[in-house]
C-alpha atoms as a PDB file:
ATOM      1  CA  UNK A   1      62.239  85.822 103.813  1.00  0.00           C
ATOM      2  CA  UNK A   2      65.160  87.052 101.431  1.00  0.00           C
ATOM      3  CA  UNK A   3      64.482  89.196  98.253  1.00  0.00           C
ATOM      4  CA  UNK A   4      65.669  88.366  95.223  1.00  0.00           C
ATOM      5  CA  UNK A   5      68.795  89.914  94.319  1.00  0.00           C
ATOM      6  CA  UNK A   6      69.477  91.090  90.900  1.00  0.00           C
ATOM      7  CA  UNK A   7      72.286  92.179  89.012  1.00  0.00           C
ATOM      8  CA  UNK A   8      72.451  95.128  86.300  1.00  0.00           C
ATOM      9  CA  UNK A   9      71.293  92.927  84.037  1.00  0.00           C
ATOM     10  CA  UNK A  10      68.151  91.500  85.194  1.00  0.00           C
ATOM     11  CA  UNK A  11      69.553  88.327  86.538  1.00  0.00           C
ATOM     12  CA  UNK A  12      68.810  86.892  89.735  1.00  0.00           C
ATOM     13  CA  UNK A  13      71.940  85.919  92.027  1.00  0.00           C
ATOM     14  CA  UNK A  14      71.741  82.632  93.289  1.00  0.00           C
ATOM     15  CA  UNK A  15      74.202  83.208  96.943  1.00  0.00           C
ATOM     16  CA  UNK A  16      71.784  85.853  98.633  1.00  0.00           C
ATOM     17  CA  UNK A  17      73.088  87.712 102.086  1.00  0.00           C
ATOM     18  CA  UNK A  18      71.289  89.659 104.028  1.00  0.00           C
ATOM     19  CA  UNK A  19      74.164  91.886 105.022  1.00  0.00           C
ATOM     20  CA  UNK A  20      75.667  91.917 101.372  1.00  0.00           C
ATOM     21  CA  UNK A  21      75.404  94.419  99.010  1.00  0.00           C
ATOM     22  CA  UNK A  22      72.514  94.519  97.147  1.00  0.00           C
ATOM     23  CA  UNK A  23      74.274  95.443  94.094  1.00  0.00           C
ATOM     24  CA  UNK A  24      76.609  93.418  92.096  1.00  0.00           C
ATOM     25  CA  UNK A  25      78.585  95.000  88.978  1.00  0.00           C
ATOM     26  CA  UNK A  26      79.335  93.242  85.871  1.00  0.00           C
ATOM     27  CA  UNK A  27      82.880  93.266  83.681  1.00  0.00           C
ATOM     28  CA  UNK A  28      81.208  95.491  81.248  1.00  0.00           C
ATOM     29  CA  UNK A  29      79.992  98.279  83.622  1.00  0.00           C
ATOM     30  CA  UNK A  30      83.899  97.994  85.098  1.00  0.00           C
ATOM     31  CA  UNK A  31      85.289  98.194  82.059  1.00  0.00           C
ATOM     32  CA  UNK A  32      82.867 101.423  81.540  1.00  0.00           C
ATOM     33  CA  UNK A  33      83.496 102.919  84.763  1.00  0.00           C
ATOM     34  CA  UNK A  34      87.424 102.776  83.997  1.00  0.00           C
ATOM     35  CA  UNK A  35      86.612 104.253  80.154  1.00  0.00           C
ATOM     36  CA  UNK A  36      84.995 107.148  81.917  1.00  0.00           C
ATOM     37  CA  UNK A  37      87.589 107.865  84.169  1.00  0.00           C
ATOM     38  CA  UNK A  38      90.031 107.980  81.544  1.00  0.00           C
ATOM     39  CA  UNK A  39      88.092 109.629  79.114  1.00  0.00           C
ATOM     40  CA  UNK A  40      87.859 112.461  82.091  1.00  0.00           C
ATOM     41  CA  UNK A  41      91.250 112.305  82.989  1.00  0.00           C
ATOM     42  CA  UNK A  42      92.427 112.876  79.111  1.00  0.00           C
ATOM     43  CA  UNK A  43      89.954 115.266  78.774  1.00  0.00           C
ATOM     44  CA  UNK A  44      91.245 117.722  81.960  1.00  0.00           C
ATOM     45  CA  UNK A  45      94.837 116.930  82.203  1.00  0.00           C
ATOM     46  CA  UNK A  46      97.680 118.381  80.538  1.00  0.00           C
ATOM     47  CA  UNK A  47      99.182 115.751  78.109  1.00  0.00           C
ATOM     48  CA  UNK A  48     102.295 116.954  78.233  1.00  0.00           C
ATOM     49  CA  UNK A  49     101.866 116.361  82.117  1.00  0.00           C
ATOM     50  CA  UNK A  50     100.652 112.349  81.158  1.00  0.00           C
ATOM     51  CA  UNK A  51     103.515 111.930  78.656  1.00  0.00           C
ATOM     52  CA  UNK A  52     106.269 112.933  81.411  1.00  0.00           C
ATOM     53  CA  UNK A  53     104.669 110.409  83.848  1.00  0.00           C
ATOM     54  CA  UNK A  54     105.193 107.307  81.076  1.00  0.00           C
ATOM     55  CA  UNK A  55     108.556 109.050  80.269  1.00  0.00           C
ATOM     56  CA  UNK A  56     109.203 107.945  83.979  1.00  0.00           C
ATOM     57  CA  UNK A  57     108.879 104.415  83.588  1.00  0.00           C
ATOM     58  CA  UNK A  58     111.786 104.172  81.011  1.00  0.00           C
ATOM     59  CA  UNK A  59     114.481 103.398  82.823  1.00  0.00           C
ATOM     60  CA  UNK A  60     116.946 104.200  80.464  1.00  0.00           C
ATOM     61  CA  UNK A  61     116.581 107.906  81.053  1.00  0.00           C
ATOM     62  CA  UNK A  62     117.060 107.163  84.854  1.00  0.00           C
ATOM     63  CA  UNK A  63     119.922 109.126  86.054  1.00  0.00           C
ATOM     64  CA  UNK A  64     122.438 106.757  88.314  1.00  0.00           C
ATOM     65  CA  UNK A  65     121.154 107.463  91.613  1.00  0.00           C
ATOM     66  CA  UNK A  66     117.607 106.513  90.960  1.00  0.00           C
ATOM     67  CA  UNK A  67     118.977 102.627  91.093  1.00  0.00           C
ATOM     68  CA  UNK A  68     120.262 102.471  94.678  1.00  0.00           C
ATOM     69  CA  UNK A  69     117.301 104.798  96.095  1.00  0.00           C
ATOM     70  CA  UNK A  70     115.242 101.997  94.190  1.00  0.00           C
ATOM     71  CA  UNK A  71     116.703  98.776  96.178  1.00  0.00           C
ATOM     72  CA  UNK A  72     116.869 100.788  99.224  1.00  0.00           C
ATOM     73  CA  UNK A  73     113.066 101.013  98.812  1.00  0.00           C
ATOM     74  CA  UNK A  74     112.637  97.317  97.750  1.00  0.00           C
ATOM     75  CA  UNK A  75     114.813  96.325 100.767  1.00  0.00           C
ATOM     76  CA  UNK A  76     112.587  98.112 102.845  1.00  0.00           C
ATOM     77  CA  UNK A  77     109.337  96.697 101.242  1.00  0.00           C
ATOM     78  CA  UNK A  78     110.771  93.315 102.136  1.00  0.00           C
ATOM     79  CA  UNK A  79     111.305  94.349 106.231  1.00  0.00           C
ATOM     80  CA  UNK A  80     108.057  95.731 106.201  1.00  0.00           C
ATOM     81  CA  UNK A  81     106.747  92.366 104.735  1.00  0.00           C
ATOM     82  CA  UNK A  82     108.426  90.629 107.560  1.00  0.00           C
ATOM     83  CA  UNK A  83     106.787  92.619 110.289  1.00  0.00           C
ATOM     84  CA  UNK A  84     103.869  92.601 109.208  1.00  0.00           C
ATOM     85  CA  UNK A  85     103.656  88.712 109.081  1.00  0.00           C
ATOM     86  CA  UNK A  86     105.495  88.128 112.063  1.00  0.00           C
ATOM     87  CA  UNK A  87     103.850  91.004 114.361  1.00  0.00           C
ATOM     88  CA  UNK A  88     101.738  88.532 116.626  1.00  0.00           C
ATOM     89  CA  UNK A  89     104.783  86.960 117.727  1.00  0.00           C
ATOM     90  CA  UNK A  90     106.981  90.239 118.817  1.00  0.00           C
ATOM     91  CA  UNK A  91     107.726  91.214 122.346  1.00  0.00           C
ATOM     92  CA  UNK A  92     107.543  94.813 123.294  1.00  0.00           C
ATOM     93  CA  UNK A  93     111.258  95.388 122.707  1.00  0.00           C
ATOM     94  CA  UNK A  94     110.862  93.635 118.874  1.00  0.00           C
ATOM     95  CA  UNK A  95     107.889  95.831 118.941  1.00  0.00           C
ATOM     96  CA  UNK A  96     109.610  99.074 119.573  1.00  0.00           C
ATOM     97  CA  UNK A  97     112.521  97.926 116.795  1.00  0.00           C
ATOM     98  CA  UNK A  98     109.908  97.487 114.410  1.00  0.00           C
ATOM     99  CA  UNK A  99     108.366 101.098 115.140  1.00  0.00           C
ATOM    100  CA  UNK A 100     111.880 102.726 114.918  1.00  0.00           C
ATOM    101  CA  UNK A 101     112.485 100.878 111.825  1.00  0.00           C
ATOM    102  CA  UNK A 102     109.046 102.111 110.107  1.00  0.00           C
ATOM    103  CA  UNK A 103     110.158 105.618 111.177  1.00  0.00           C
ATOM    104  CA  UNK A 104     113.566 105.345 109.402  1.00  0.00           C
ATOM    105  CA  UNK A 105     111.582 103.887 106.678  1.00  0.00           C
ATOM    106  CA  UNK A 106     109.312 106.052 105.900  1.00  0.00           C
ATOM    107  CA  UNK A 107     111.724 108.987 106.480  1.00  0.00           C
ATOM    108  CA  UNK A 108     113.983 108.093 104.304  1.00  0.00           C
ATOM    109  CA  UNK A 109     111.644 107.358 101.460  1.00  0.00           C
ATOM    110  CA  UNK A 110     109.553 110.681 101.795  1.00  0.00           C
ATOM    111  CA  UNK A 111     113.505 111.924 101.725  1.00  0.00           C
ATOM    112  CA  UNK A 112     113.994 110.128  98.242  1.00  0.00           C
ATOM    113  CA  UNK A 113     110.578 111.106  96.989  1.00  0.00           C
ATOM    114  CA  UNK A 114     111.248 114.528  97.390  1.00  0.00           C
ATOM    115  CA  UNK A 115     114.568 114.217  95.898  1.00  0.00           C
ATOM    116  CA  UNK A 116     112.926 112.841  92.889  1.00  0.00           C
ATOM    117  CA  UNK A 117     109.698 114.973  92.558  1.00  0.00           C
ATOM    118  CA  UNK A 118     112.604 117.744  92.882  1.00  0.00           C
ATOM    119  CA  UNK A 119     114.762 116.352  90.285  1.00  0.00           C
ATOM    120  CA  UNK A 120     112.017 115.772  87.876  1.00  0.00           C
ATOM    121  CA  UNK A 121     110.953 119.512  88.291  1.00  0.00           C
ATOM    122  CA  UNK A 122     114.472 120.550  87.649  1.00  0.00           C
ATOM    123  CA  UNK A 123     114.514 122.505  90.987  1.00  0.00           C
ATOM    124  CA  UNK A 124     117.416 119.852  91.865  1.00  0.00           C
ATOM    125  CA  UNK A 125     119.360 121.602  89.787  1.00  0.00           C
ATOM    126  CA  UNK A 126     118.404 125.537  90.628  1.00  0.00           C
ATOM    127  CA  UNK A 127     119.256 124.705  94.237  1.00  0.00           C
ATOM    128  CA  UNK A 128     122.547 123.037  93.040  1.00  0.00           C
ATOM    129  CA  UNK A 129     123.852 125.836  90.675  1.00  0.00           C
ATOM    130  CA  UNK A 130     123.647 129.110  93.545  1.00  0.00           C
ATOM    131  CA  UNK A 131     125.113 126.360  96.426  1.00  0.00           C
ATOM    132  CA  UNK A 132     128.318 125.509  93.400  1.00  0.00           C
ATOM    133  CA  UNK A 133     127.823 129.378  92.984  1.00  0.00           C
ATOM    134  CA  UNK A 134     128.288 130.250  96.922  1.00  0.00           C
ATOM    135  CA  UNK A 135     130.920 127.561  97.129  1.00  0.00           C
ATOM    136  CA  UNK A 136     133.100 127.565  94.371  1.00  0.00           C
ATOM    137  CA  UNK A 137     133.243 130.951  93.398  1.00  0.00           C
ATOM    138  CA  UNK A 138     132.300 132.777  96.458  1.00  0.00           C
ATOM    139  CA  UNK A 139     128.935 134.412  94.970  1.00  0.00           C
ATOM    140  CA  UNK A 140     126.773 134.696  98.307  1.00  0.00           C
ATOM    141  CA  UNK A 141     122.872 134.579  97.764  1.00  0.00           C
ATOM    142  CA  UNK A 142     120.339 133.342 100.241  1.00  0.00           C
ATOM    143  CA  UNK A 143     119.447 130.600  98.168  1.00  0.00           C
ATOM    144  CA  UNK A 144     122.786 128.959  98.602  1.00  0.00           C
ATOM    145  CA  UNK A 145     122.245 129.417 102.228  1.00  0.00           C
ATOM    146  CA  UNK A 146     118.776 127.811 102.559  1.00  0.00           C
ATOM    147  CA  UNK A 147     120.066 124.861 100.559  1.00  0.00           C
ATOM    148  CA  UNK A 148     122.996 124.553 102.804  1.00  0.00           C
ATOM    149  CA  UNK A 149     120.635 124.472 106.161  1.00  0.00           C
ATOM    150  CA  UNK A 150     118.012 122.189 104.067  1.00  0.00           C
ATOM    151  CA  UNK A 151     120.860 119.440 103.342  1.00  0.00           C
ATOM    152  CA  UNK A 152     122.207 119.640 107.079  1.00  0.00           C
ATOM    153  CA  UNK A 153     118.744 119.283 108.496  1.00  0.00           C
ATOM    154  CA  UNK A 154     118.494 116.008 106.092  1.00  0.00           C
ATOM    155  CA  UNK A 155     121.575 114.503 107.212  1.00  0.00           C
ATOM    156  CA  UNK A 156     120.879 115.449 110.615  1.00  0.00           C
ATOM    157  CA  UNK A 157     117.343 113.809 110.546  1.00  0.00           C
ATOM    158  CA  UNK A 158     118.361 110.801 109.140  1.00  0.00           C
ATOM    159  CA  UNK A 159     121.248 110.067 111.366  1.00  0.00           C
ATOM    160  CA  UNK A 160     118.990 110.402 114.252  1.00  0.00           C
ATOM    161  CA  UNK A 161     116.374 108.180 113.108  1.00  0.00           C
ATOM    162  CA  UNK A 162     119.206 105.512 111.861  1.00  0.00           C
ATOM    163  CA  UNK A 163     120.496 106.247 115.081  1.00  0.00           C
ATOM    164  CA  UNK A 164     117.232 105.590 117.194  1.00  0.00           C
ATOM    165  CA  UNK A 165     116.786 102.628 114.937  1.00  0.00           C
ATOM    166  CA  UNK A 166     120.130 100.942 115.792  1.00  0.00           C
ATOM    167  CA  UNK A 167     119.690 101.690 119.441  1.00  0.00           C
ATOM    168  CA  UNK A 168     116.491  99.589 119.942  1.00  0.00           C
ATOM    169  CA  UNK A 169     117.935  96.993 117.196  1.00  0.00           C
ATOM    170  CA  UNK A 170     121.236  96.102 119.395  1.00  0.00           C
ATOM    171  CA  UNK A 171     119.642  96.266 122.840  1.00  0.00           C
ATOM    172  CA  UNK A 172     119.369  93.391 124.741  1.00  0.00           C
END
């Protein structure tokens, strides 16, 4: 025997399953569980914080190198979409290319994240200023020196995993 099954509202649902849920909510209670989460959110958030993060989305303040990191992500959204759909069909070697390729992937675009959650910050620029500093006018700090090792340990990380990427790519 099946119970009835009603909604918020008092009405019965006509499909009954045993193993569904034994709750179903309405658009209203939706659109009230959203109101409360933004009512919460305004409430406890900086706005100043909320207005920054819709600042974002104008891409006229973009600066210049937001644009390529952008269709570098979007061509990699695309691969991914490939794999995905064709991953019943790979042999272990396509397999392995498709691994090295979500490594690269994903390294890069934690890379670019950081860049931006850095330049957004304006710590882009502090770790710019003492490595022009160090370089240009000889004024030696540590700071110059960590940002120096930081960008060679980027390079370095993502010619390897381009690198192991293009390996399993071109082998036969």
């Amino acid at each position: 025997m099946t119970q009835k099954v009603r909604n918020l509202k008092g009405g019965i649902i006509q499909k009954t399953d045993d193993d569904g849920s034994w709750y179903q909510f309405s658009t209203s209670i939706w659109l009230l569980i959203g109101g409360l989460i933004l009512f919460n959110i305004g409430c406890f958030v900086n706005p100043g914080l909320i207005d920054g993060m819709f600042r974002m989305l104008d891409v006229r303040l973009w600066p210049w190198w937001y644009f390529p990191m952008l269709v570098l992500f979007i061509a990699f959204a695309v691969r991914w979409s490939f794999i995905y759909r064709n991953w019943k069909n790979y042999d272990d070697l396509d397999m392995e290319a498709a691994r090295r390729f979500t490594r690269m992937a994903v390294t890069m675009i934690v890379i670019m994240a950081i860049f931006v959650l850095m330049n957004i910050t304006n710590r882009l620029l502090y770790f710019y200023y003492h490595l022009s500093d160090w370089l240009l006018q000889g004024i030696f700090s540590w700071v110059a020196i960590l940002t120096l090792v930081m960008i060679l340990a980027v390079i370095f990380v993502v010619i390897y995993v381009t690198k192991e990427w293009l390996v399993t790519f071109w082998k036969d």
